[in-house]
PDB file of N, CA and C in Angstrom:
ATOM      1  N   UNK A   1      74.472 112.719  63.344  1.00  0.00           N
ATOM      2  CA  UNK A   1      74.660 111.310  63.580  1.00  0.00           C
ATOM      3  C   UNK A   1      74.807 111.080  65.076  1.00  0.00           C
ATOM      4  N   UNK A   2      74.207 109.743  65.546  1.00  0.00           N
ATOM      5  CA  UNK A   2      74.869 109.585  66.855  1.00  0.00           C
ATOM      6  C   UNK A   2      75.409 108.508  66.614  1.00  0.00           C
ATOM      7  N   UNK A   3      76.582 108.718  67.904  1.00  0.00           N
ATOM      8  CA  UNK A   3      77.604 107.603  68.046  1.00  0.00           C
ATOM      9  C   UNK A   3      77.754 107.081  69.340  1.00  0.00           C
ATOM     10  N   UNK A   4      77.607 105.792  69.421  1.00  0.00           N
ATOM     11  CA  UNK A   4      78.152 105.348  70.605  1.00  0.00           C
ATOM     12  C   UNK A   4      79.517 104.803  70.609  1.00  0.00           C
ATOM     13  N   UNK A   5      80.547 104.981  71.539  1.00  0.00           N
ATOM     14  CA  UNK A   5      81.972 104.570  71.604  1.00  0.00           C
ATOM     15  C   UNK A   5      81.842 103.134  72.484  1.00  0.00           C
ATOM     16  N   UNK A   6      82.591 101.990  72.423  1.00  0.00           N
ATOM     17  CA  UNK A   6      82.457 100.866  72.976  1.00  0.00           C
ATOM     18  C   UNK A   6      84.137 100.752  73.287  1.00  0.00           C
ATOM     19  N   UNK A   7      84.911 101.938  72.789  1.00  0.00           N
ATOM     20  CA  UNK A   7      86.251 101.677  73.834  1.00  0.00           C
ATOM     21  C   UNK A   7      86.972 103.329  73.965  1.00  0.00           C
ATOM     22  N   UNK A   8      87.831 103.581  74.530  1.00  0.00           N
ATOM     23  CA  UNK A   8      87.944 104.642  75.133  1.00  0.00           C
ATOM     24  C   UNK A   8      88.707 105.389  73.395  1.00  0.00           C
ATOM     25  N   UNK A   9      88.414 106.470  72.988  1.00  0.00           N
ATOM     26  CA  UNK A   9      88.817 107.394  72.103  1.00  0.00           C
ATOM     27  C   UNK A   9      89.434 108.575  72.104  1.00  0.00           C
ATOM     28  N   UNK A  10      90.823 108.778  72.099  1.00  0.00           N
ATOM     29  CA  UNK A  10      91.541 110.203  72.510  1.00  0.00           C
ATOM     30  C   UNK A  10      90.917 111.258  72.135  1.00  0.00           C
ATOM     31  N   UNK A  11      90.716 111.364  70.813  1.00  0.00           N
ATOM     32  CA  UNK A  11      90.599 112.664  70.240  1.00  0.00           C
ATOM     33  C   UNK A  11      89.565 112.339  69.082  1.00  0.00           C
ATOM     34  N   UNK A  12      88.518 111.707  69.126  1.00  0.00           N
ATOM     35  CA  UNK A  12      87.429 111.257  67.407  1.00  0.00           C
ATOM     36  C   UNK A  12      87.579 112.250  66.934  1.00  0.00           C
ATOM     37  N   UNK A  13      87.498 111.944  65.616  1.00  0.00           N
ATOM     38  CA  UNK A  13      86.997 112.876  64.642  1.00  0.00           C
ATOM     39  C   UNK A  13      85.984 112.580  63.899  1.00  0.00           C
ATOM     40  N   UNK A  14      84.730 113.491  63.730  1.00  0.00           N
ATOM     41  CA  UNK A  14      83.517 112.996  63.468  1.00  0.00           C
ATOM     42  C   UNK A  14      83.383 113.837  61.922  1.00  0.00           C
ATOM     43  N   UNK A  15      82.491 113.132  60.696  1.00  0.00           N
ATOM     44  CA  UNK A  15      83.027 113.430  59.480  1.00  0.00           C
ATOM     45  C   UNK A  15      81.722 113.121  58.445  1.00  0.00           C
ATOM     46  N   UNK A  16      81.472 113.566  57.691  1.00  0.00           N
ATOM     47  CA  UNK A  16      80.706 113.433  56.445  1.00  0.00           C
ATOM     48  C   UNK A  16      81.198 113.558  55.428  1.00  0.00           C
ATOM     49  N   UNK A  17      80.646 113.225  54.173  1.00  0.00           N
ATOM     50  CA  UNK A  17      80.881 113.419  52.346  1.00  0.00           C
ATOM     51  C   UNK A  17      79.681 113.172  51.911  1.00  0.00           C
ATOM     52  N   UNK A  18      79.639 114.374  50.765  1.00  0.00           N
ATOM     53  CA  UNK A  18      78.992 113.993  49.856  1.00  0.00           C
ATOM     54  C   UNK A  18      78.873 113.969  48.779  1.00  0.00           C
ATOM     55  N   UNK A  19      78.559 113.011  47.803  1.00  0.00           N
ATOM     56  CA  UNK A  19      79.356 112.702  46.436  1.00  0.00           C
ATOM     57  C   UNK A  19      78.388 112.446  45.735  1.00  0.00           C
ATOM     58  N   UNK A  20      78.645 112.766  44.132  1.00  0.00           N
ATOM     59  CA  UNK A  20      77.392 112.239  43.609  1.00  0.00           C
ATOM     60  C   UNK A  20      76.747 110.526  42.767  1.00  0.00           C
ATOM     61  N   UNK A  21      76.242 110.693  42.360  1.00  0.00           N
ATOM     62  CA  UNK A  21      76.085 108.997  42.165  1.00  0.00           C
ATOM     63  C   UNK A  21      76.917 107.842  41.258  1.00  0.00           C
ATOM     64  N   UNK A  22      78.152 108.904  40.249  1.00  0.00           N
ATOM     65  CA  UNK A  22      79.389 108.686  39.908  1.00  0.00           C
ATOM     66  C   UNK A  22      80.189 108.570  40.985  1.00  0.00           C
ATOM     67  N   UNK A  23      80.041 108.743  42.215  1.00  0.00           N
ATOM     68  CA  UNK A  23      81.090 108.441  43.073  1.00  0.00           C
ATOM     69  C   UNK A  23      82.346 109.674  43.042  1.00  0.00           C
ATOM     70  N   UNK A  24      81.901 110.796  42.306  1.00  0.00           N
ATOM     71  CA  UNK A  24      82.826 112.036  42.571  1.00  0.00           C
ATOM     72  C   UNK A  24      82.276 112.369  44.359  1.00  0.00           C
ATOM     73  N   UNK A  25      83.448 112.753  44.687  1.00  0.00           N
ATOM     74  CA  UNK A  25      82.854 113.489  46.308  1.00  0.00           C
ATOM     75  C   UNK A  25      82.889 114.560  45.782  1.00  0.00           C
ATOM     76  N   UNK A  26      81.995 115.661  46.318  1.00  0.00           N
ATOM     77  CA  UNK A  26      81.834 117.095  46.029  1.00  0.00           C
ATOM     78  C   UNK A  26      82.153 117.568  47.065  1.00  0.00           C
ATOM     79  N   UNK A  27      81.510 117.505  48.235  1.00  0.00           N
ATOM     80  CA  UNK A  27      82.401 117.810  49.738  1.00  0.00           C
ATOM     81  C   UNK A  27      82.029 117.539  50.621  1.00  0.00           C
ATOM     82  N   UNK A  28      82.326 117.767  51.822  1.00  0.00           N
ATOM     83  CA  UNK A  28      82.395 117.747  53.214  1.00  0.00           C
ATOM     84  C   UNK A  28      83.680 118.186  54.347  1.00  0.00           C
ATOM     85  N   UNK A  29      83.642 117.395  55.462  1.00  0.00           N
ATOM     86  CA  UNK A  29      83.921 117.913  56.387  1.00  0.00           C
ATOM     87  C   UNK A  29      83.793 117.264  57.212  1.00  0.00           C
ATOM     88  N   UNK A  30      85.010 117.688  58.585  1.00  0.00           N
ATOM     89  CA  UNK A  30      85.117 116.907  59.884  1.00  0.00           C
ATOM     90  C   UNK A  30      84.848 117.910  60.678  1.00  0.00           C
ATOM     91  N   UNK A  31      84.954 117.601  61.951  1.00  0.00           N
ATOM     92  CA  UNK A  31      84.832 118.255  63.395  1.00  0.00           C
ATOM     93  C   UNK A  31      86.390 118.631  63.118  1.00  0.00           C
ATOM     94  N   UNK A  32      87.602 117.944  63.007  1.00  0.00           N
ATOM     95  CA  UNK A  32      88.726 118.678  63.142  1.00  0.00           C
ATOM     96  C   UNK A  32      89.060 119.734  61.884  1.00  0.00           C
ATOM     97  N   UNK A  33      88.510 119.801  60.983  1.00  0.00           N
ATOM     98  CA  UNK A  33      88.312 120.871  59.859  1.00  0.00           C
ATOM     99  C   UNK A  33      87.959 122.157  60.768  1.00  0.00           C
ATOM    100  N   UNK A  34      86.859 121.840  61.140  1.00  0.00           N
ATOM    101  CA  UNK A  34      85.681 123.026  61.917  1.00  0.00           C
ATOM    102  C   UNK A  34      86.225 123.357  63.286  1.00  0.00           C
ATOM    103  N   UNK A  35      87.482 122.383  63.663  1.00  0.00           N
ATOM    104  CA  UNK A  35      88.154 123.027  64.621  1.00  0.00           C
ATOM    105  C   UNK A  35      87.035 123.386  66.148  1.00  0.00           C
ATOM    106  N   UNK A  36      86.480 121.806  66.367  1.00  0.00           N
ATOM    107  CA  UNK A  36      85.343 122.038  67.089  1.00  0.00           C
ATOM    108  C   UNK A  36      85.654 120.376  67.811  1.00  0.00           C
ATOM    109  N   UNK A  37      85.724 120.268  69.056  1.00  0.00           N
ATOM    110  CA  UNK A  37      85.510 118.540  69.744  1.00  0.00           C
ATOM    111  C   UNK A  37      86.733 117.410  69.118  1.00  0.00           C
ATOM    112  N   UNK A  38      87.417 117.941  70.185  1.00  0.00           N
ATOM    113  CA  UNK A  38      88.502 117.377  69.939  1.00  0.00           C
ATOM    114  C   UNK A  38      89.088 116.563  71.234  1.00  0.00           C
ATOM    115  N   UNK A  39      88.337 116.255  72.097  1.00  0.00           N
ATOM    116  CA  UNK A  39      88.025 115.408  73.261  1.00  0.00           C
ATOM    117  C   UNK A  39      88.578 114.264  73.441  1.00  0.00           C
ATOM    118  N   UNK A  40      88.624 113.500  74.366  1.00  0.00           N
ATOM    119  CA  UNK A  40      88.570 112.738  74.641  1.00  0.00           C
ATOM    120  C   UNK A  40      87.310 111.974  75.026  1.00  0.00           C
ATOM    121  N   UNK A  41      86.957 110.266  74.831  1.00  0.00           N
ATOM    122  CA  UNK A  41      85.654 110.203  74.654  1.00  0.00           C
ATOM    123  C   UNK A  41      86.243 108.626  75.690  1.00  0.00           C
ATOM    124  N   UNK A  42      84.907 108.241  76.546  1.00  0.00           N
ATOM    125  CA  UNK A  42      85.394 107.520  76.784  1.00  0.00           C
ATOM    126  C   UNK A  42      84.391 105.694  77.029  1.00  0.00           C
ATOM    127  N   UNK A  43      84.995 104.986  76.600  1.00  0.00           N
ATOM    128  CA  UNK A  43      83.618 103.765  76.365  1.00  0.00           C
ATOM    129  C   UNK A  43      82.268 103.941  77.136  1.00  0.00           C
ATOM    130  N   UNK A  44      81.218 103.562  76.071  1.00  0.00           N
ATOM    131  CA  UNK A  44      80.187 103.761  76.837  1.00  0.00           C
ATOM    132  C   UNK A  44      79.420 105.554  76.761  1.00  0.00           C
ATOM    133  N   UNK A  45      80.676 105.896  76.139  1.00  0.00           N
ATOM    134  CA  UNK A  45      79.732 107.667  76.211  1.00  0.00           C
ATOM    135  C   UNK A  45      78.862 107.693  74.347  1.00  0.00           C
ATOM    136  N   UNK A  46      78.005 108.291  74.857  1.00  0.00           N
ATOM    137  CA  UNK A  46      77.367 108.344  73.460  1.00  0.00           C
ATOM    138  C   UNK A  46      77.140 110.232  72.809  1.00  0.00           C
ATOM    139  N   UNK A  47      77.350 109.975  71.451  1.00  0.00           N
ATOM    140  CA  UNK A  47      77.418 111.686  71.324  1.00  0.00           C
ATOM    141  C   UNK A  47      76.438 112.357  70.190  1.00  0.00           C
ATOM    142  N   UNK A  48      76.133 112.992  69.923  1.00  0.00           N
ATOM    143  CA  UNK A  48      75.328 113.607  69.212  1.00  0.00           C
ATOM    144  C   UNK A  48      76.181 114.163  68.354  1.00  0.00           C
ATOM    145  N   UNK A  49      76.063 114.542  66.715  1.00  0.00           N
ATOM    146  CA  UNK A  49      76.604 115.278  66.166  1.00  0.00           C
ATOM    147  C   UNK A  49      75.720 116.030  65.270  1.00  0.00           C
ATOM    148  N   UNK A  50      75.714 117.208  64.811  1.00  0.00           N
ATOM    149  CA  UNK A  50      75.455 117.788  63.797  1.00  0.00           C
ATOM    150  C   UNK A  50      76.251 118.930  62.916  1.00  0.00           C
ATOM    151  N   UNK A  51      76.365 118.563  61.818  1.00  0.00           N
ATOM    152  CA  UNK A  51      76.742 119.334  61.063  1.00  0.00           C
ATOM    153  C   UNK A  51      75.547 120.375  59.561  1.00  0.00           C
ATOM    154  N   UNK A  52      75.824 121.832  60.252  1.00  0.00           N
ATOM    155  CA  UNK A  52      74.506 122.196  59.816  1.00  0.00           C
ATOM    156  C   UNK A  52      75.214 123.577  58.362  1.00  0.00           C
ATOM    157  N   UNK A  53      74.331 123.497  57.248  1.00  0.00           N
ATOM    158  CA  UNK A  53      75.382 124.102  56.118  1.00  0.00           C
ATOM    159  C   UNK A  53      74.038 124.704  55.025  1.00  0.00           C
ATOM    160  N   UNK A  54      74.225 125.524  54.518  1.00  0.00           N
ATOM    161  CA  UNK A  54      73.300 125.928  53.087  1.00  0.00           C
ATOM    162  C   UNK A  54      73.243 125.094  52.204  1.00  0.00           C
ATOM    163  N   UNK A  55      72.107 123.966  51.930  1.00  0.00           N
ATOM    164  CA  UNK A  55      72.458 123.566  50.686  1.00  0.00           C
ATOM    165  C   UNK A  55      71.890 123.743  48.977  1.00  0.00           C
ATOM    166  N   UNK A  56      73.438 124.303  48.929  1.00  0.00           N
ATOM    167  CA  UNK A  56      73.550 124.830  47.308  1.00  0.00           C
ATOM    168  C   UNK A  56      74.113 123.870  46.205  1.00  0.00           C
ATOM    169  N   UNK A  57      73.828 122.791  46.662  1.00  0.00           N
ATOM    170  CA  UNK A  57      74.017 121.744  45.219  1.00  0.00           C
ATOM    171  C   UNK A  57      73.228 122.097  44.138  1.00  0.00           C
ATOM    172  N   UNK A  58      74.280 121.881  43.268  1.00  0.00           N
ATOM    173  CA  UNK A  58      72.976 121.710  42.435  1.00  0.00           C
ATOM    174  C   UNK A  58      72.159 120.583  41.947  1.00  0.00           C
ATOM    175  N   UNK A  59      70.742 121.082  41.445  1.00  0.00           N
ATOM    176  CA  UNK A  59      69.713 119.703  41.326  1.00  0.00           C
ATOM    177  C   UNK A  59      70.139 118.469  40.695  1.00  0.00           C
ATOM    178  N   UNK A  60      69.551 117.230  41.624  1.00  0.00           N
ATOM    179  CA  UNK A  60      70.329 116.081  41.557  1.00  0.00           C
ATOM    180  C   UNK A  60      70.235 114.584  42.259  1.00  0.00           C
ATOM    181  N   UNK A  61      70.895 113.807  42.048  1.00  0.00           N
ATOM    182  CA  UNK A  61      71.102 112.909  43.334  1.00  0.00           C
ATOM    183  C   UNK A  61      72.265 112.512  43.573  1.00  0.00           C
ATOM    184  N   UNK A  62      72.705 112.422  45.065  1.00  0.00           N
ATOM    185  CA  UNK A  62      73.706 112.111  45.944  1.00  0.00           C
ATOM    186  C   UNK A  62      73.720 111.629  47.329  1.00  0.00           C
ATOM    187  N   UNK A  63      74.960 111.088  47.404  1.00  0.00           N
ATOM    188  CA  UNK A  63      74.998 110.248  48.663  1.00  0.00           C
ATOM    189  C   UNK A  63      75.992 110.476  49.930  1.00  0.00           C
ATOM    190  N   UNK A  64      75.648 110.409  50.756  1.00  0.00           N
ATOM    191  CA  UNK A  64      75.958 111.038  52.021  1.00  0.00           C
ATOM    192  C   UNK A  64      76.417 110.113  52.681  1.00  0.00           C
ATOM    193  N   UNK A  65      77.836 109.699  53.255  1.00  0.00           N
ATOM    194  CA  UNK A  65      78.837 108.769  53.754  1.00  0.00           C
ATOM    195  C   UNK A  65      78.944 109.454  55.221  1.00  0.00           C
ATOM    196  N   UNK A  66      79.115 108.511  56.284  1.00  0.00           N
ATOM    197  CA  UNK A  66      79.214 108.981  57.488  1.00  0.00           C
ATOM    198  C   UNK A  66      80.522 108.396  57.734  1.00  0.00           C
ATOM    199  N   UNK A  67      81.447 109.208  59.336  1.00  0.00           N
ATOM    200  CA  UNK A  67      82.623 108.030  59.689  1.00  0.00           C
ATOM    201  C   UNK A  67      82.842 108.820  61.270  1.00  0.00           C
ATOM    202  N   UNK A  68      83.788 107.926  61.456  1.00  0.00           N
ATOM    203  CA  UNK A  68      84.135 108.695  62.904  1.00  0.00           C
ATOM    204  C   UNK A  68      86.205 107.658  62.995  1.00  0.00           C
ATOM    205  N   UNK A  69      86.599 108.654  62.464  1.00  0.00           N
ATOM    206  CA  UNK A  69      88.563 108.446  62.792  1.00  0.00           C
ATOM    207  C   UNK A  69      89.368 109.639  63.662  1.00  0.00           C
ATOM    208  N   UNK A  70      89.945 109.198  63.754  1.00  0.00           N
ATOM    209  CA  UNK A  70      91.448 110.232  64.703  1.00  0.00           C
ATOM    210  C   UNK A  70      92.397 109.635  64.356  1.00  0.00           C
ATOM    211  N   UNK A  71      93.280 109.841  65.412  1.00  0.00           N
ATOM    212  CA  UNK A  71      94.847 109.515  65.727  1.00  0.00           C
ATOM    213  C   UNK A  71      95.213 109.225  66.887  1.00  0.00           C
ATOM    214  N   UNK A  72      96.277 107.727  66.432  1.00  0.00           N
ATOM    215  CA  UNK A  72      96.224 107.483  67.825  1.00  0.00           C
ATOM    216  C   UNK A  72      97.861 107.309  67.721  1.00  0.00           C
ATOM    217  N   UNK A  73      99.094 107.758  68.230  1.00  0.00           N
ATOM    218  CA  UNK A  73     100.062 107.723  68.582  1.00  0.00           C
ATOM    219  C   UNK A  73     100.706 108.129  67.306  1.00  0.00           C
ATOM    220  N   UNK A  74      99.753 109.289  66.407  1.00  0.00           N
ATOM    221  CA  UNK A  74     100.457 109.630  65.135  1.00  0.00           C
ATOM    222  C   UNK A  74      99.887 109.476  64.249  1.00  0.00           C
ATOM    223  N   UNK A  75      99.893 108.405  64.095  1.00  0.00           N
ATOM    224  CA  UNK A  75      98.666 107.193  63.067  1.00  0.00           C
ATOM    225  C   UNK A  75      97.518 107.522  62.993  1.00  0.00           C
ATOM    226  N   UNK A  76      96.698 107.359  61.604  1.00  0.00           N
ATOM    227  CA  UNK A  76      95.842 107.754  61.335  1.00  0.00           C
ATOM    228  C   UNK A  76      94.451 106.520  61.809  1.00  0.00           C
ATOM    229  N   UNK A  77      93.656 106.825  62.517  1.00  0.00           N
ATOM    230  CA  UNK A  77      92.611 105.291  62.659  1.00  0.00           C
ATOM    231  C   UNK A  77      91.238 105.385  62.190  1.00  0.00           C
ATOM    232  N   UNK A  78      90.592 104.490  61.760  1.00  0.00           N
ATOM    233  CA  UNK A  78      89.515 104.441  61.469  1.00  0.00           C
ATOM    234  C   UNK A  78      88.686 103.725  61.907  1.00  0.00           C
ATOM    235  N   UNK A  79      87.552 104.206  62.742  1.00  0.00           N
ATOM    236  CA  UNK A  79      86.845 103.577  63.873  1.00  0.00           C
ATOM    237  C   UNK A  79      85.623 102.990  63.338  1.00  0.00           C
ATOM    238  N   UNK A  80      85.154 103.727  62.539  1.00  0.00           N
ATOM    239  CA  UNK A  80      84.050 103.461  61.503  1.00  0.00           C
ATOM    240  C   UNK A  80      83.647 104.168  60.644  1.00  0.00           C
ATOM    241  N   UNK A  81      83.063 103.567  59.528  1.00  0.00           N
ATOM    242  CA  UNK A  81      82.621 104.211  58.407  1.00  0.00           C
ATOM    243  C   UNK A  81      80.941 103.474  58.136  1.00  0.00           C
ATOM    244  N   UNK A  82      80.565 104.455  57.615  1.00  0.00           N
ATOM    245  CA  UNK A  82      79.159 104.117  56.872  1.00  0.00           C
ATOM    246  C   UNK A  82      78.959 104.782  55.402  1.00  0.00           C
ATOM    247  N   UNK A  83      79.369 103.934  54.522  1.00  0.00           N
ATOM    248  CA  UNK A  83      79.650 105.099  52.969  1.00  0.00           C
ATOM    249  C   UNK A  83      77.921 104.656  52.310  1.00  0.00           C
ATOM    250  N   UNK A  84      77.505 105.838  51.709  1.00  0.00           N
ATOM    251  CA  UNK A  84      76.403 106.091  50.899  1.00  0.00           C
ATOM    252  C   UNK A  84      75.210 105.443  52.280  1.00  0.00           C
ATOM    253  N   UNK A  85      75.000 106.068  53.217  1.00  0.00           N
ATOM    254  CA  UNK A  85      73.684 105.784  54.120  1.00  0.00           C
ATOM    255  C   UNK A  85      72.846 106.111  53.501  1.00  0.00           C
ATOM    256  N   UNK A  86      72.773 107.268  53.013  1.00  0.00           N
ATOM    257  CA  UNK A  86      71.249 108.462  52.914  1.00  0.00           C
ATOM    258  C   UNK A  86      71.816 108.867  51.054  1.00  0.00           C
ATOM    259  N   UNK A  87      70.615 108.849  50.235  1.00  0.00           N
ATOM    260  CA  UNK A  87      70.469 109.110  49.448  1.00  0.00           C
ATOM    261  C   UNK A  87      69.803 110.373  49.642  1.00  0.00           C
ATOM    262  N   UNK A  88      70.477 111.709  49.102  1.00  0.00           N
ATOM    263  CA  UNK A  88      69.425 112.737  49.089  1.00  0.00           C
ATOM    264  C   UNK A  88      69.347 113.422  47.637  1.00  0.00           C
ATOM    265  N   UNK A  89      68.361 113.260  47.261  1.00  0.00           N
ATOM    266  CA  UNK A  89      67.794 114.388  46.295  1.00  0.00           C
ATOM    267  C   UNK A  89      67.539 115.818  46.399  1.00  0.00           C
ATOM    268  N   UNK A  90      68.140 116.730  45.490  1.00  0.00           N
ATOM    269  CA  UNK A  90      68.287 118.167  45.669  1.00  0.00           C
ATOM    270  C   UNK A  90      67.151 118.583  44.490  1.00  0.00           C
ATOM    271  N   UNK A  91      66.093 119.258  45.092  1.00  0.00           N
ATOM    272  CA  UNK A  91      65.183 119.531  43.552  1.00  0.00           C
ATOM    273  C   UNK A  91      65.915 121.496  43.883  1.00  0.00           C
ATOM    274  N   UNK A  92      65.789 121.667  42.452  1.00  0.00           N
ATOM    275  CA  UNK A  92      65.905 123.061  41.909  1.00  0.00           C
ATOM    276  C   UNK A  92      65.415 123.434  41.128  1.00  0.00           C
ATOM    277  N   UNK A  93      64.699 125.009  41.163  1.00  0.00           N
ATOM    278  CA  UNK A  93      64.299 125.414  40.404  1.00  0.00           C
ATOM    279  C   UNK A  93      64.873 126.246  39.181  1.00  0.00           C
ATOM    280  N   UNK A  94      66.568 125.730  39.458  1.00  0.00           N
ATOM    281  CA  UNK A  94      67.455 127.038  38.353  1.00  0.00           C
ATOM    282  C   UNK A  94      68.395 126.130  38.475  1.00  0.00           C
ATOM    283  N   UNK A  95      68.826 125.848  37.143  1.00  0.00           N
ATOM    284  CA  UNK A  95      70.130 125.010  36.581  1.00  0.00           C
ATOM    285  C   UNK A  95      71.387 125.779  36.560  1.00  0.00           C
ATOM    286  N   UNK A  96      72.372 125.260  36.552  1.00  0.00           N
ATOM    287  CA  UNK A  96      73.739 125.812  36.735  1.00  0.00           C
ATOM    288  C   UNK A  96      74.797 124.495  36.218  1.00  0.00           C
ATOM    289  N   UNK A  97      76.258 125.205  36.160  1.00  0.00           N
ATOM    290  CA  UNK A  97      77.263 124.825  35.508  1.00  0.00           C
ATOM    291  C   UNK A  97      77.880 123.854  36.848  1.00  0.00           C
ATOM    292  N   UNK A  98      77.856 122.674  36.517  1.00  0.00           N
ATOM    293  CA  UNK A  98      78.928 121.996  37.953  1.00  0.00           C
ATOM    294  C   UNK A  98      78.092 121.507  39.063  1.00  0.00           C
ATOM    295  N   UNK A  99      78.741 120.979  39.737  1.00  0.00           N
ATOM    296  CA  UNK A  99      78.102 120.712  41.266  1.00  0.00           C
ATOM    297  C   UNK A  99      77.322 121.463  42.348  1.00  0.00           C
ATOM    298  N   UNK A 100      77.325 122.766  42.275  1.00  0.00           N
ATOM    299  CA  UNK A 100      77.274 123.532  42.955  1.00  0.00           C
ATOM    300  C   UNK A 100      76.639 124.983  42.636  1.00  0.00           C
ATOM    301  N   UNK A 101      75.062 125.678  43.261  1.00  0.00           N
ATOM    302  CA  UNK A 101      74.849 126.819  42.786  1.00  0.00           C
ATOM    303  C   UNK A 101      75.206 127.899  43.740  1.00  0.00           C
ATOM    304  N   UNK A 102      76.295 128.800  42.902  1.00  0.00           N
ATOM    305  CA  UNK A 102      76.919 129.981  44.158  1.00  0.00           C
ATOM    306  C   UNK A 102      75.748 130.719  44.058  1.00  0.00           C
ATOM    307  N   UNK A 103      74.580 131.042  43.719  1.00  0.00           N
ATOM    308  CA  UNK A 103      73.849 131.751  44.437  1.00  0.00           C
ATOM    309  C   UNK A 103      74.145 133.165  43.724  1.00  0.00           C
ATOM    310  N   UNK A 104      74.351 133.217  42.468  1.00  0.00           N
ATOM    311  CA  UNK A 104      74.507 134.135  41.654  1.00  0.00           C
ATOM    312  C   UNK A 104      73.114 135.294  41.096  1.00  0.00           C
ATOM    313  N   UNK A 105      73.902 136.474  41.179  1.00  0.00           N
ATOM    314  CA  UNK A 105      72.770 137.187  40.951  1.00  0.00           C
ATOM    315  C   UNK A 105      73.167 137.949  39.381  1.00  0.00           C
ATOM    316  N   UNK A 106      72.661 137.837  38.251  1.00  0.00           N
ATOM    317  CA  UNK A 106      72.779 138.198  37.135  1.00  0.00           C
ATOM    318  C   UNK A 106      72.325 140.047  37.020  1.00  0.00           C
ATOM    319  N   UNK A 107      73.542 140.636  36.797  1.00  0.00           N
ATOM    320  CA  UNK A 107      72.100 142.458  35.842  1.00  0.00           C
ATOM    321  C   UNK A 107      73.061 142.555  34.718  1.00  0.00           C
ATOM    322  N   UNK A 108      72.160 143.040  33.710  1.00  0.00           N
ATOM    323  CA  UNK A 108      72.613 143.222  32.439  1.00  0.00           C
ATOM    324  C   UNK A 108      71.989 144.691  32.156  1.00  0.00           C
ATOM    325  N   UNK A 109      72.595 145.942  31.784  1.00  0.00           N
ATOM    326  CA  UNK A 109      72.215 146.980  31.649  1.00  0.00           C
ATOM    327  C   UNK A 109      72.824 147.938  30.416  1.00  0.00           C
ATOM    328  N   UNK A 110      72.104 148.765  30.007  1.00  0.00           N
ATOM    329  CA  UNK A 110      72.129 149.214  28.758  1.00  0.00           C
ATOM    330  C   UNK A 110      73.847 150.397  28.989  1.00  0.00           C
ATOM    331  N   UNK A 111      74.655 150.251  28.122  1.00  0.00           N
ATOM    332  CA  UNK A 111      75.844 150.972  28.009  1.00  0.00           C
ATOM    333  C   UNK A 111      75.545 152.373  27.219  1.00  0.00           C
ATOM    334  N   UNK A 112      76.326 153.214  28.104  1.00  0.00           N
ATOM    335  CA  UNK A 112      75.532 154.950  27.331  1.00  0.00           C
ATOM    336  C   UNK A 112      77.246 155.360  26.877  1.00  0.00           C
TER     337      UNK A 112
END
């Protein structure tokens, strides 16, 4: 995502979810999770973000919420949000139990 700031920001925290079309979130993640840009930002600066991950959903559709909050004297703030931007579809070729394929490898072998 990029962001432009239009007033000065201690510390953003830059953030995604993704949930499925019931509105369960399955997951995500911030920059202060990942323990990565924890800056100070200041009006007028613009930033690039990416957050880059395997994706092992399983096949489906879901929606991808953007935001950018911190803290400001303790307090939790919220600078902006963008919920359900991007619709993404996950095609698969192997079904699984739940949200999520761990990437399982099956052997079944004869007992002596």
């Amino acid at each position: 995502m990029k962001v432009e700031f239009s007033q000065d920001v201690p510390a953003p925290i830059f953030a995604f979810t993704v949930k499925n079309i019931r509105g369960t979130e399955i997951t995500g993640t911030n920059t202060m999770f990942e323990k990565t840009f924890l800056k100070p930002v200041s009006a007028g600066s613009v930033k690039a973000v990416t957050f880059r991950q395997k994706m092992s959903l399983q096949g489906g559709e879901y929606l991808l919420s953007l935001g950018v909050t911190g803290y400001e004297n303790n307090d939790f703030a919220v600078y902006h949000r963008l919920y359900d931007v991007i619709n993404v579809t996950v095609i698969s070729d192997k079904d699984t139990v739940g949200y999520y394929d761990m990437d399982t490898e099956a052997v079944v072998r004869d007992c002596i």
